[in-house]
Protein backbone atom coordinates (compact mmCIF):
# COMPACT_ATOMS: atom_id res chain seq x y z
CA UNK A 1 -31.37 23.96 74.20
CA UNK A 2 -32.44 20.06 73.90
CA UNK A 3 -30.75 18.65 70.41
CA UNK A 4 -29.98 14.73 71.86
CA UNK A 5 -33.84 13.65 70.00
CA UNK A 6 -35.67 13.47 66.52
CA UNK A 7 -36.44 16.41 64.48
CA UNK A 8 -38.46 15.42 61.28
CA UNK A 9 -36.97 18.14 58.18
CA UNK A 10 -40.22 19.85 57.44
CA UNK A 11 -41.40 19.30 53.66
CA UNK A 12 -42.81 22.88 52.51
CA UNK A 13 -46.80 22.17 51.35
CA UNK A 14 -48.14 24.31 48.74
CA UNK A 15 -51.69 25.32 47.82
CA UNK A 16 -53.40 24.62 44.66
CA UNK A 17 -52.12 27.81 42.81
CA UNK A 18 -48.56 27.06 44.52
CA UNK A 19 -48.76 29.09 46.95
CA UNK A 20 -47.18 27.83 50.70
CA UNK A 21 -49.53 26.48 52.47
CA UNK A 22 -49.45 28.46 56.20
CA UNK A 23 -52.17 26.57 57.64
CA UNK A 24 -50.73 23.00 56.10
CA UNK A 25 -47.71 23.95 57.70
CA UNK A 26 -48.99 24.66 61.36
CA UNK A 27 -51.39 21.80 61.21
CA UNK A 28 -48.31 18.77 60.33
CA UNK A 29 -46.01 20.89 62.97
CA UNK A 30 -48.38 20.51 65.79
CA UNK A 31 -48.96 17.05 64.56
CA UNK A 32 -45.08 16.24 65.16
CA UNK A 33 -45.06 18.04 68.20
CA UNK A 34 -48.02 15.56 69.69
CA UNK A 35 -46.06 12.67 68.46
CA UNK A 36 -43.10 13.65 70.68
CA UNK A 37 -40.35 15.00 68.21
CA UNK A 38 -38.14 17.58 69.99
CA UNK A 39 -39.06 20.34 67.33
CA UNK A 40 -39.01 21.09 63.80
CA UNK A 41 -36.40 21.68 61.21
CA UNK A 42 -37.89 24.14 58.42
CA UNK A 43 -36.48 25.33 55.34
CA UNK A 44 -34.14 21.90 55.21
CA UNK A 45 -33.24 20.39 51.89
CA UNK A 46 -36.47 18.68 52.22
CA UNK A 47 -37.87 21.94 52.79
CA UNK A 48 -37.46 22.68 49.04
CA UNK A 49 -35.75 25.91 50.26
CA UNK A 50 -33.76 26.48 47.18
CA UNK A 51 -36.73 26.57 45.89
CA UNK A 52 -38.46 29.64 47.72
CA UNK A 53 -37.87 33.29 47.46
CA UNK A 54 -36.54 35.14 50.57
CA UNK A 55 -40.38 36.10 51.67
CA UNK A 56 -41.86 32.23 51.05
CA UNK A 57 -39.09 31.35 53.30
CA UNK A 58 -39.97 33.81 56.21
CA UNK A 59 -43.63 32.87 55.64
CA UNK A 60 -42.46 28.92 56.41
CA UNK A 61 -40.29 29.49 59.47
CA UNK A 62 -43.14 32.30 61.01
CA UNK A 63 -45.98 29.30 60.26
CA UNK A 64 -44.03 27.09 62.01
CA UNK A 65 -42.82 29.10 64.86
CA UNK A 66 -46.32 29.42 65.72
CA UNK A 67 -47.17 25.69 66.24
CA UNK A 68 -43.90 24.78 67.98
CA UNK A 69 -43.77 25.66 71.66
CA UNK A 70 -41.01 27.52 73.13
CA UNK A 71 -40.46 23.61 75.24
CA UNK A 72 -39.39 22.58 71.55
CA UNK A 73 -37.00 23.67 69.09
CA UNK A 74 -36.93 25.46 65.99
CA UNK A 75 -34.66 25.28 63.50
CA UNK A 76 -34.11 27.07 60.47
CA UNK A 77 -32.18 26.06 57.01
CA UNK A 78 -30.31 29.35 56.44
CA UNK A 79 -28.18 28.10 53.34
CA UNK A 80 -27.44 31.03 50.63
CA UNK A 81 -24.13 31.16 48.59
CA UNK A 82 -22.79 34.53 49.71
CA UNK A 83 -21.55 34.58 52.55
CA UNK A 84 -23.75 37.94 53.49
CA UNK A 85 -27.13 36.21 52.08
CA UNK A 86 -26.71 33.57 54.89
CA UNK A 87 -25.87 35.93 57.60
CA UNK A 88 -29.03 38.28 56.37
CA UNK A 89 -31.04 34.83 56.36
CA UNK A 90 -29.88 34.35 59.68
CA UNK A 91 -31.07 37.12 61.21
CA UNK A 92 -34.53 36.43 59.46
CA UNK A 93 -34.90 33.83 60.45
CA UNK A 94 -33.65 34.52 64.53
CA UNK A 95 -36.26 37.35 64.61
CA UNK A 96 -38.70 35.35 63.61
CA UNK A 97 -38.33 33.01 66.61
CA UNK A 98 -36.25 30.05 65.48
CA UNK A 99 -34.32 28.53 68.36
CA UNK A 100 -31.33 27.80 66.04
CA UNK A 101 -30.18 28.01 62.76
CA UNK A 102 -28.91 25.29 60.28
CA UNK A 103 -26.23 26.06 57.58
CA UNK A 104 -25.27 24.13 54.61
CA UNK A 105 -21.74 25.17 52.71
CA UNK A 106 -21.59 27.07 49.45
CA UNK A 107 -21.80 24.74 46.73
CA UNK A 108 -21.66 27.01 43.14
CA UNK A 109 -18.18 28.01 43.60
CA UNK A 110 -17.06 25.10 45.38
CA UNK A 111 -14.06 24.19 43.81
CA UNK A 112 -12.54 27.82 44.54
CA UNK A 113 -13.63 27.74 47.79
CA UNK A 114 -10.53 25.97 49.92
CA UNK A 115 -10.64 25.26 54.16
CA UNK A 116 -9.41 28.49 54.91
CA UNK A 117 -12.36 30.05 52.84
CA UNK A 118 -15.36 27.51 53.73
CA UNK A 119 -13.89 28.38 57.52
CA UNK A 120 -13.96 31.89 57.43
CA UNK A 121 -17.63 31.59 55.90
CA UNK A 122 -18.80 29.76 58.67
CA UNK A 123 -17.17 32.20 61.33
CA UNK A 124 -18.53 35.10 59.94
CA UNK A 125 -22.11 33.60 60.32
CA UNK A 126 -21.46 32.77 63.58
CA UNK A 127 -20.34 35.99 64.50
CA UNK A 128 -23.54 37.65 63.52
CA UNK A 129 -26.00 35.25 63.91
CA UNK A 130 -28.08 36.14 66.83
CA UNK A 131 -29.11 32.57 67.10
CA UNK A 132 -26.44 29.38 67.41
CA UNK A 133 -25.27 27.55 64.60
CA UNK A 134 -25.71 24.35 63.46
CA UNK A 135 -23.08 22.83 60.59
CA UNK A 136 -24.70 20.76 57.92
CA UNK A 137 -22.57 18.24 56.14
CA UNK A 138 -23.90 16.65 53.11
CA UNK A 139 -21.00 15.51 50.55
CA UNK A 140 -23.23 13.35 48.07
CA UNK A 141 -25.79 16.45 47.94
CA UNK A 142 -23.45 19.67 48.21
CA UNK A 143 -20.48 18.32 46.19
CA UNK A 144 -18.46 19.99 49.83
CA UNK A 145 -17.35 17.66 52.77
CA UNK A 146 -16.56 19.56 56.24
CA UNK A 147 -13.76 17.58 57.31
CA UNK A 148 -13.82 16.26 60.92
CA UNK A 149 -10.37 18.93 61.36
CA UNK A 150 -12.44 21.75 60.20
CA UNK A 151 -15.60 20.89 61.88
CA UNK A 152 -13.40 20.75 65.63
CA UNK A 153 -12.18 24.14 64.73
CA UNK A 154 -15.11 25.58 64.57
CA UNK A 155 -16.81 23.81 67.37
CA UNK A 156 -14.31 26.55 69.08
CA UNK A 157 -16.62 29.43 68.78
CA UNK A 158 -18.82 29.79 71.66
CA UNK A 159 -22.50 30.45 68.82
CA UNK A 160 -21.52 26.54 66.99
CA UNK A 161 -23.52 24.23 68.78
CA UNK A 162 -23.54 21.24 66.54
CA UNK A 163 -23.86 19.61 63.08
CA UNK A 164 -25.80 17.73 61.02
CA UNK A 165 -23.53 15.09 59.71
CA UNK A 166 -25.64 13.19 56.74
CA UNK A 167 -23.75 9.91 56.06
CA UNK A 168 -24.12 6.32 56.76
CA UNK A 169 -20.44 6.02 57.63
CA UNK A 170 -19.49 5.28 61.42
CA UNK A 171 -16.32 6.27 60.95
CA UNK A 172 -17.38 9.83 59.99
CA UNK A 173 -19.39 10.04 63.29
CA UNK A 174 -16.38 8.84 65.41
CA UNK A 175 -13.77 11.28 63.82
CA UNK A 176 -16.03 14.28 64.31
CA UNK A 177 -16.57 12.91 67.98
CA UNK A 178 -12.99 13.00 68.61
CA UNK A 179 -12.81 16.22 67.53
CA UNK A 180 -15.26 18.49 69.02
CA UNK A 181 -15.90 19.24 72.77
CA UNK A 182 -18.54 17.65 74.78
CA UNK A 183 -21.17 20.59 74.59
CA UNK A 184 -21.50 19.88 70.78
CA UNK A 185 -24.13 17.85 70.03
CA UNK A 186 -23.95 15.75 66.61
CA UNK A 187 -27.06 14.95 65.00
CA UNK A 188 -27.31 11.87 62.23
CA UNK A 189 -29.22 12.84 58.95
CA UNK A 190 -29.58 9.88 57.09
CA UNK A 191 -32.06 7.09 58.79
CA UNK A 192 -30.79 3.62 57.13
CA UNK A 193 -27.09 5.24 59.01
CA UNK A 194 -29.27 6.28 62.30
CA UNK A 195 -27.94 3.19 64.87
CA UNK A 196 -24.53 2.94 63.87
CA UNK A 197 -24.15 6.59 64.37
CA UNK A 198 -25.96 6.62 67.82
CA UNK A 199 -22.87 4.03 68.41
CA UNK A 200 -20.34 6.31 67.37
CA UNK A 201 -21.01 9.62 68.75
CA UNK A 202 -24.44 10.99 67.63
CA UNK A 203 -26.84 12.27 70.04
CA UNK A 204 -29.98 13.05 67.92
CA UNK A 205 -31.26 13.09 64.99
CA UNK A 206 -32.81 15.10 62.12
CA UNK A 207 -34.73 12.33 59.69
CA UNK A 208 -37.04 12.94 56.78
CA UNK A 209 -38.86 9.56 57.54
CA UNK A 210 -39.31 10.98 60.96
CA UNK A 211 -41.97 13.02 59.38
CA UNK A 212 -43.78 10.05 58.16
CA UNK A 213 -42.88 7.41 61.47
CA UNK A 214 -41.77 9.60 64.36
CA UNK A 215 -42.68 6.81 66.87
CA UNK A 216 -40.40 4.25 65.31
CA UNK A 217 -37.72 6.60 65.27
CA UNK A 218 -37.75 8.03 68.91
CA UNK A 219 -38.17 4.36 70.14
CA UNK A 220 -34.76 3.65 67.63
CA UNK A 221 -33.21 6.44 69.88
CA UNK A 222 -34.50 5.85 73.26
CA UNK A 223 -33.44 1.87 72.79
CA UNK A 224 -30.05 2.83 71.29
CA UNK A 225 -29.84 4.89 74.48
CA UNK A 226 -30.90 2.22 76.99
CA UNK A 227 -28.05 -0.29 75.65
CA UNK A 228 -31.41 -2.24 74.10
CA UNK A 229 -28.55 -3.05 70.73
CA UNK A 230 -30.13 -6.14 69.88
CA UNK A 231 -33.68 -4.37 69.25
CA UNK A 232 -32.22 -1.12 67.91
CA UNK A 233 -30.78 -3.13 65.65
CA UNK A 234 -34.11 -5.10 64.66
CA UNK A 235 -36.01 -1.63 64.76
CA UNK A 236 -32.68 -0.32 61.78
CA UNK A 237 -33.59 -3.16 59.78
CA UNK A 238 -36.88 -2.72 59.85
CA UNK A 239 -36.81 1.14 59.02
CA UNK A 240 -34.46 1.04 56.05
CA UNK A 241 -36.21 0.04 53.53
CA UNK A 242 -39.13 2.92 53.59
CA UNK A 243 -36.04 5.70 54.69
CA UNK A 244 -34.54 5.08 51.66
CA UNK A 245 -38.15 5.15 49.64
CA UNK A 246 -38.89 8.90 51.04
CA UNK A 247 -34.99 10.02 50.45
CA UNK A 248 -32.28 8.44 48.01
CA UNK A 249 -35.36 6.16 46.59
CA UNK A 250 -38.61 8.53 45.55
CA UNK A 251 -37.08 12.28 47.03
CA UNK A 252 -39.39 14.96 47.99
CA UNK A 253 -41.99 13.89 45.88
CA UNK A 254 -42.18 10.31 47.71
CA UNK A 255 -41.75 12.06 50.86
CA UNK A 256 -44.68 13.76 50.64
CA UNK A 257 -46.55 10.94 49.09
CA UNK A 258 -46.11 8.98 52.14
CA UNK A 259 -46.82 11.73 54.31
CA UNK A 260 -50.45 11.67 52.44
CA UNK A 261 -50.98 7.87 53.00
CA UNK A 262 -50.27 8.54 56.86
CA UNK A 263 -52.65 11.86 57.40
CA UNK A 264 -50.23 14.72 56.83
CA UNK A 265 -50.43 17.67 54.49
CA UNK A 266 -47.76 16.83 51.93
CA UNK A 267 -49.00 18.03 48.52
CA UNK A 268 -46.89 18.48 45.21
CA UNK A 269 -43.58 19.31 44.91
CA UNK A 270 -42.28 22.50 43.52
CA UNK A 271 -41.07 22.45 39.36
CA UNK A 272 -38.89 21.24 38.35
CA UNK A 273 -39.18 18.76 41.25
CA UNK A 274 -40.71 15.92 38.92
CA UNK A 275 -44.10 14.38 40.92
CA UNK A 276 -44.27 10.77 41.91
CA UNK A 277 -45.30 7.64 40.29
CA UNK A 278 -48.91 5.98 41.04
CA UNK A 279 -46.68 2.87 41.18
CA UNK A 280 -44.24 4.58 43.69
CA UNK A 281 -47.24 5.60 45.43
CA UNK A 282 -48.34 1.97 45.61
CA UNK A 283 -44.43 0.70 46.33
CA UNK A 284 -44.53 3.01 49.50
CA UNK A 285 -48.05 1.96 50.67
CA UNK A 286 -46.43 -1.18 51.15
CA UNK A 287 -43.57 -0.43 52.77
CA UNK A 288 -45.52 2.01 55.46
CA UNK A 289 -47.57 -1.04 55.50
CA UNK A 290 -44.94 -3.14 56.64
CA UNK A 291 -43.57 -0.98 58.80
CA UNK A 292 -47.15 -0.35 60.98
CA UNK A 293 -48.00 -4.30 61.03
């Protein structure tokens, strides 16, 4: 399975009654596809997928199953609170043809959930998942870090594959490097973070602005990759300020405001998502604007 590229996090579009939008969904995925990102992640965190039910959620990774080719990859958020909801989701979503599935930690509970506990979660998903694991690590969004120690332990079991680790911090990157074996592939999730973590042991990426700019992001990679530092670095600069406008800056909602401006199906956000500004509209207009010239 190829992870060392781009994946763009899928943003779910709905229909006018709020409904998900199948046919919105195929049309963006085979869109990405053209553009030359190594799959698709659905059901993501800026897949609104705590926001679906358990059949909107099927719906999404079916719809895009059918637009990515079995060349590509497709991976599905799988993220529950129970233990036995993920593990269910799992299996939804492996029978439903994604390549791999993507697993955030329990956050609800989190402060009674210790190491030992967070580790035997993760083992008992990969035990029964019929498709490989991927770790998600997002501190600032899940109020639960996977510690480099933990993450190397569970690297261990033959169905872990990788993580996404979503930080800016280099030193993150090289500590989880350290500790896991060579066949696990690390995958950066935040794009203002993407070179330095190329630098320090990432081998891909999974970027919400990737669904807006793929291009710029794959050539960030492939010059990272070529020892090009002097233009990967130019290409960083120039990328930050609209990755933080679609993520820490504007959210879904701007996400899928700037994935209007460029062509894409984005549509409105799911309540109590709040919709964007007409003068965050206009602020990421110009940004996409500077990016393209």
């Amino acid at each position: 399975m190829h992870l060392s590229t781009v994946f763009p996090p899928m943003p779910t579009p709905f229909t006018a009654d709020g409904a998900v939008d199948e046919n919105a969904i195929k049309s963006n995925v085979r869109r990405w596809i053209d553009a030359g990102l190594g799959g698709i992640v659905a059901l993501g965190t800026n897949g609104e997928a705590a926001l679906l039910d358990e059949d909107e959620s099927d719906r999404v990774v079916a719809a895009a199953r059918e637009s990515v080719p079995r060349d590509r990859v497709l991976i599905a958020g799988i993220g529950r609170e129970s233990t036995v909801a993920t593990v269910a989701a799992a299996r939804r979503a492996s029978a439903l043809g994604a390549d791999a599935v993507l697993a955030r930690p329990p956050s609800l509970y989190r402060s009674s959930i210790g190491a030992a506990a967070l580790e035997q979660h993760y083992r008992r998903i990969a035990d029964e998942s019929p498709s490989p694991v991927l770790l998600y690590n997002y501190p600032a969004f899940f109020g639960t870090a996977l510690h480099p120690s933990l993450v190397g332990t569970l690297a261990q079991h033959p169905n872990v594959i990788g993580m996404k680790e979503t930080s800016t911090d280099g030193a993150q990157f090289a500590d989880v490097a350290a500790a896991v074996p060579e066949s696990f592939t690390i995958l950066a999730g935040s794009a203002p973070g993407l070179y330095p973590a190329l630098c320090a042991g990432a081998r891909g990426a999974i970027l919400a602005v990737a669904c807006v700019v793929p291009a710029l992001c794959l050539y960030l990679l492939a010059c990272t990759r070529d020892g090009r530092h002097a233009e990967a670095l130019r290409l960083q600069q120039r990328l930050n300020p609209l990755a933080r406008a679609v993520t820490s800056g504007y959210g879904i909602a701007g996400l899928k405001a700037a994935m209007e401006l460029v062509g894409y199906v984005g549509g409105d956000t799911r309540r109590p998502l709040p919709p964007v500004s007409s003068a965050a509209v206009e602020q990421i207009r110009q940004l996409l604007q500077s990016v393209q010239d």
